[in-house]
Protein backbone atom coordinates (compact mmCIF):
# COMPACT_ATOMS: atom_id res chain seq x y z
CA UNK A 1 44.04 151.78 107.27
CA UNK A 2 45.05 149.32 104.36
CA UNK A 3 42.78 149.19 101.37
CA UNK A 4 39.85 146.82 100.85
CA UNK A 5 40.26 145.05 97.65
CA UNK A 6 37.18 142.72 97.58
CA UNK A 7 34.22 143.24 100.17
CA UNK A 8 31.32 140.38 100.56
CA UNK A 9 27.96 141.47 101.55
CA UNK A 10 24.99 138.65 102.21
CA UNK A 11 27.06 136.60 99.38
CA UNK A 12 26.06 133.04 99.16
CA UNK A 13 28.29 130.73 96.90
CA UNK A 14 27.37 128.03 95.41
CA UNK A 15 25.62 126.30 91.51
CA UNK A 16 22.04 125.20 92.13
CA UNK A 17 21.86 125.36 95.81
CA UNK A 18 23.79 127.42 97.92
CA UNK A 19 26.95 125.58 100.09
CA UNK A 20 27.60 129.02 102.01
CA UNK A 21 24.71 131.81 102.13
CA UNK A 22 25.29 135.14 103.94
CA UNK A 23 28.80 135.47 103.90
CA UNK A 24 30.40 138.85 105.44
CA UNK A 25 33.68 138.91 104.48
CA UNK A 26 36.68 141.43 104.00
CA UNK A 27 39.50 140.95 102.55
CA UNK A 28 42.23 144.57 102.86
CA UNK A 29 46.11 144.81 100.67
CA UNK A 30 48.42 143.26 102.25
CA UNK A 31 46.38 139.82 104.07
CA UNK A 32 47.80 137.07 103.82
CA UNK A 33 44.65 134.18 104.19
CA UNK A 34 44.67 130.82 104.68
CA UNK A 35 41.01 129.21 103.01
CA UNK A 36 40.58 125.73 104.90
CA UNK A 37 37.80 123.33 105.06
CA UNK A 38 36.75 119.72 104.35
CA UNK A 39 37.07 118.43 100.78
CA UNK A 40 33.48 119.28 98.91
CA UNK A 41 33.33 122.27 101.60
CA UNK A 42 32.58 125.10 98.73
CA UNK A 43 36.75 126.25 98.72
CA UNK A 44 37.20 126.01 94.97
CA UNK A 45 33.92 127.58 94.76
CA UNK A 46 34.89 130.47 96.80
CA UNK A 47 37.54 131.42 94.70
CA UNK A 48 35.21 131.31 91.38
CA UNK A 49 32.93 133.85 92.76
CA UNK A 50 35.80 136.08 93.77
CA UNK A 51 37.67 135.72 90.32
CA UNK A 52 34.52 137.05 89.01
CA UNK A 53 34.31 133.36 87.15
CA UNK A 54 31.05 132.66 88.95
CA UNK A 55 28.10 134.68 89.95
CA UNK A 56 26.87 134.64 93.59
CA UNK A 57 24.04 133.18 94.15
CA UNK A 58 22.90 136.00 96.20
CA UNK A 59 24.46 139.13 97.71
CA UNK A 60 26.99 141.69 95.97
CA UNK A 61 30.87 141.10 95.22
CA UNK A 62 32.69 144.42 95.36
CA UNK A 63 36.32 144.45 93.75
CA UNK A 64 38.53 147.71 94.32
CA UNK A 65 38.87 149.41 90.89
CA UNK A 66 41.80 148.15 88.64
CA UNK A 67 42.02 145.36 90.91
CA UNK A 68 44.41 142.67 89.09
CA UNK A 69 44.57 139.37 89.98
CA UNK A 70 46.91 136.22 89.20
CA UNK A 71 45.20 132.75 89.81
CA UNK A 72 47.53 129.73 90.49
CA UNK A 73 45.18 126.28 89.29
CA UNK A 74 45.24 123.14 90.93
CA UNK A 75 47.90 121.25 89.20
CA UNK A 76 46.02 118.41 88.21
CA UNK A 77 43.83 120.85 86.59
CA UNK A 78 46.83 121.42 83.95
CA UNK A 79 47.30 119.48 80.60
CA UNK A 80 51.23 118.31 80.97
CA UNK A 81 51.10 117.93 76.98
CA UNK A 82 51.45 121.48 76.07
CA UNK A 83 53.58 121.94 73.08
CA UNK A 84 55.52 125.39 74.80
CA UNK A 85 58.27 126.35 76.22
CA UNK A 86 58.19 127.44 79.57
CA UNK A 87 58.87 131.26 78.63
CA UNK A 88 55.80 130.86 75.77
CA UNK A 89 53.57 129.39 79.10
CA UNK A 90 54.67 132.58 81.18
CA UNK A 91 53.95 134.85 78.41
CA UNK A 92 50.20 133.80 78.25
CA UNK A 93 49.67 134.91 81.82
CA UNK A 94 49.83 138.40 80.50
CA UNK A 95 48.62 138.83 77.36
CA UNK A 96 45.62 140.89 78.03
CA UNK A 97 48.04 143.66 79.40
CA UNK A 98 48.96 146.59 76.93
CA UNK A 99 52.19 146.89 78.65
CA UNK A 100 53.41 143.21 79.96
CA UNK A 101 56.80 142.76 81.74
CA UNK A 102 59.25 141.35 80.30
CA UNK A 103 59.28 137.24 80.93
CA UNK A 104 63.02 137.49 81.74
CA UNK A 105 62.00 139.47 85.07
CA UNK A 106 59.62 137.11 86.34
CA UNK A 107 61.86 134.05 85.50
CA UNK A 108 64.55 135.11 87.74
CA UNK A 109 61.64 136.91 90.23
CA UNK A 110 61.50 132.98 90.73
CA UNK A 111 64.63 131.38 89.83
CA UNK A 112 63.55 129.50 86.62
CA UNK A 113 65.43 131.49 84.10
CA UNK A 114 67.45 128.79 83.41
CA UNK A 115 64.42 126.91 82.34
CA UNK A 116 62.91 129.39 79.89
CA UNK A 117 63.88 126.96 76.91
CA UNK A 118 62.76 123.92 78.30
CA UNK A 119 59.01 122.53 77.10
CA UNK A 120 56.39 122.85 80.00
CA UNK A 121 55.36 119.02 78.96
CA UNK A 122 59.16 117.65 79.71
CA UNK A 123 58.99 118.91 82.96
CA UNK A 124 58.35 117.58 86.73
CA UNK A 125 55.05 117.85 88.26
CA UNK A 126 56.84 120.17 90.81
CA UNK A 127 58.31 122.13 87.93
CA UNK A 128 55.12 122.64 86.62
CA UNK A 129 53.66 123.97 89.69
CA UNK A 130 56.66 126.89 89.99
CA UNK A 131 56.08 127.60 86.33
CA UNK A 132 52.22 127.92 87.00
CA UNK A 133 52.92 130.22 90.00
CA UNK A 134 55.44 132.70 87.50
CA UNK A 135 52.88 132.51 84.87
CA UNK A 136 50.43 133.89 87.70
CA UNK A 137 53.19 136.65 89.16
CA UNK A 138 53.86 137.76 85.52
CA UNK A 139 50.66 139.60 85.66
CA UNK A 140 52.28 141.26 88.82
CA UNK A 141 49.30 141.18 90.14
CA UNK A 142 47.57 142.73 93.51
CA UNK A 143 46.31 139.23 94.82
CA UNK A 144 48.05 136.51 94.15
CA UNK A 145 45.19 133.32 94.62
CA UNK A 146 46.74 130.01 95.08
CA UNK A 147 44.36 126.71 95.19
CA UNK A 148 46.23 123.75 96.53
CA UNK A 149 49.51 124.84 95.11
CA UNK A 150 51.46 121.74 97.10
CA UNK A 151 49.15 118.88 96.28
CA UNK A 152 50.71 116.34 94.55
CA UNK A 153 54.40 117.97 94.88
CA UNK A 154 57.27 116.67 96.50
CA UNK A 155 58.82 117.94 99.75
CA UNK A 156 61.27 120.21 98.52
CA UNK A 157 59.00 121.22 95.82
CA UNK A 158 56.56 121.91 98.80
CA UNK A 159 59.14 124.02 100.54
CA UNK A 160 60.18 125.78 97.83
CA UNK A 161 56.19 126.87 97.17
CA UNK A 162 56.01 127.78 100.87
CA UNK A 163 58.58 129.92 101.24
CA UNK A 164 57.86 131.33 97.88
CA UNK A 165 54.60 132.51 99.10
CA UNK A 166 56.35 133.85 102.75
CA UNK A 167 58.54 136.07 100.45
CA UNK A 168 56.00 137.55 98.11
CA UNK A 169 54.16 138.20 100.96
CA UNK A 170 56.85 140.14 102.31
CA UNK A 171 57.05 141.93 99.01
CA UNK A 172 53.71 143.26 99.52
CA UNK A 173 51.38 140.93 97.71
CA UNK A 174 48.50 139.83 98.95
CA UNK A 175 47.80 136.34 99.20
CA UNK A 176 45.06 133.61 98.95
CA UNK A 177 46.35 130.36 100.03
CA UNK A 178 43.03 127.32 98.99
CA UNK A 179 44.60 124.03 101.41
CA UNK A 180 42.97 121.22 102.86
CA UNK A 181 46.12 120.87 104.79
CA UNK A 182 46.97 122.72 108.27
CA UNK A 183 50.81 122.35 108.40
CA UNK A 184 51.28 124.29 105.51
CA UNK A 185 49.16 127.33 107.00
CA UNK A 186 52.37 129.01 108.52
CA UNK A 187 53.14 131.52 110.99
CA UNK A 188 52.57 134.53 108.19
CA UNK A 189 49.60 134.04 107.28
CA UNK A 190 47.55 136.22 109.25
CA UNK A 191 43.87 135.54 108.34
CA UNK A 192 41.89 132.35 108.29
CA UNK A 193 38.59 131.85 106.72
CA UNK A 194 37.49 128.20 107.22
CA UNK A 195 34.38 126.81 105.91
CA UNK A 196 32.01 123.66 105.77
CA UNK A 197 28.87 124.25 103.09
CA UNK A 198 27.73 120.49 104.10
CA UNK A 199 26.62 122.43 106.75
CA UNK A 200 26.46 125.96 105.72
CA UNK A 201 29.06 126.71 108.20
CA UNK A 202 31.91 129.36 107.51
CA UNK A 203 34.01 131.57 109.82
CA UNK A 204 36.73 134.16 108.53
CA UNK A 205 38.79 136.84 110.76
CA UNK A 206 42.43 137.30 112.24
CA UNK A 207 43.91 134.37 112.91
CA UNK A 208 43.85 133.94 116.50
CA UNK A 209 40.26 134.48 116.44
CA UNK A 210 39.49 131.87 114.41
CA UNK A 211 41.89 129.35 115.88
CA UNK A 212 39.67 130.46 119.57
CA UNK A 213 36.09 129.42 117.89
CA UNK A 214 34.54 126.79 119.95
CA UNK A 215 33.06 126.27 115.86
CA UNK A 216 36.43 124.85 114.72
CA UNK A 217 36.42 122.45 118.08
CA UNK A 218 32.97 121.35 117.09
CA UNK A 219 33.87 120.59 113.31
CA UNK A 220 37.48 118.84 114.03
CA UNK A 221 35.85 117.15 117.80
CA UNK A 222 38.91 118.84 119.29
CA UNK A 223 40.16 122.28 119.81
CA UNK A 224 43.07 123.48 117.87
CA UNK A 225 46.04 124.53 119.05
CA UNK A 226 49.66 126.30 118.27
CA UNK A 227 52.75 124.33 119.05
CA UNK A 228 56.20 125.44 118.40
CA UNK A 229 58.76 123.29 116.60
CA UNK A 230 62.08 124.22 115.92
CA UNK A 231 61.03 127.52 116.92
CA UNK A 232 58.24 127.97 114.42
CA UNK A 233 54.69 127.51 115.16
CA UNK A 234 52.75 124.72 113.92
CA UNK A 235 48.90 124.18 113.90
CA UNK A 236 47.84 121.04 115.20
CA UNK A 237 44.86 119.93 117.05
CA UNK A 238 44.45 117.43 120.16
CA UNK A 239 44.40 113.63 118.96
CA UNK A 240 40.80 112.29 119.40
CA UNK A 241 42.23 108.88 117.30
CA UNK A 242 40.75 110.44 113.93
CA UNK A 243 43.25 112.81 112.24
CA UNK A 244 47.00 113.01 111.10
CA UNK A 245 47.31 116.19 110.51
CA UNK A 246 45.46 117.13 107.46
CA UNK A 247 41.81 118.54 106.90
CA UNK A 248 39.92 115.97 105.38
């Protein structure tokens, strides 16, 4: 039975008034979830409360021991003026360990060391967002938590982050993947945890449980449903003349 690295218990998330309240939730090494929900639904929040960055309103958070994590910000959430190098901006993602790898093994983990000179402020937005995710991995962490790490990307920037994320996964790492966006929750990721706190509404498990909810119908006004293309499976759900696609 694979480890549990955080347990929930009664949790509810939120700052003055709670968006989610008695949230159940495990989360074992080796998951691979995809966090969904409107925009405003508590997502962001989520993640706070597990990083240990914000308190739960109520309940208990329980981490396993030594647990480390690497957190991957949204990228408009980044100042594009910072006077480093991209090596200087990996190094920072690890300098509370006593024994940090070196920077030239997580460069070519991810295929930047040819960038490891460059300045993090002359660089694309999608550049930025694979230097963000290396400064994460250099803490080779246990969970890797990722909150909308395509927005604002282009497409092969996009694909590049995707299958990033497939191939840690296969590595072992644990994953955390914040989207408002269904088409980039692919066939590996293996839990869902979707959530509304407009309406205090939240529902986590194996995927195919989730994607079976008669909830998820009743948020969306149409049932969800797996369609192959090009071989791969794609989540989409019925038109009802108000989506394209995306979770809004």
């Amino acid at each position: 039975m694979a480890e549990t690295l955080f347990q929930l218990e009664g949790v509810a998330i939120g700052y003055r008034r709670p968006l989610i309240s008695s949230l159940v939730l495990g989360i074992a090494r080796g998951e691979f979830w995809g966090i969904f929900g409107p925009n405003g639904a508590g997502k962001t929040t989520f993640i706070k409360v597990l990083l240990g960055a914000l308190k739960p309103l109520a309940g208990t958070v329980r981490r396993a021991p030594g647990l480390r994590l690497g957190y991957v910000p949204q990228l408009n959430s980044v100042r594009d003026s910072l006077p480093l190098t991209v090596r200087q901006v990996i190094e920072l993602g690890a300098l509370d360990l006593r024994n940090p790898p070196a920077a030239t093994e997580t460069l070519e983990r991810v295929n930047l060391a040819h960038m490891a000179k460059e300045r993090f402020s002359d660089l694309s937005g999608g550049q930025r967002q694979r230097v963000m995710i290396a400064r994460a991995l250099h803490r080779r962490p246990d969970v890797l938590i990722l909150d909308e790490p395509t927005n604002g990307v282009d497409i092969p920037t996009r694909h590049t982050v995707t299958g990033l994320m497939a191939r840690l996964h296969g590595e072992g790492v644990t994953l955390l993947l914040i989207t408002h966006l269904l088409a980039e929750i692919g066939p590996e990721v293996s839990h869902f945890f979707w959530l509304d706190g407009r309406r205090d509404l939240c529902l986590a498990g194996p995927r195919e449980e989730i994607l079976k909810s008669p909830k998820l119908e009743e948020a969306y006004g149409a049932g969800l449903r797996i369609i192959n293309v090009d071989g791969k499976p794609v989540l989409t759900w019925a038109d009802n003349g108000q989506g394209n696609g995306e979770v809004q």
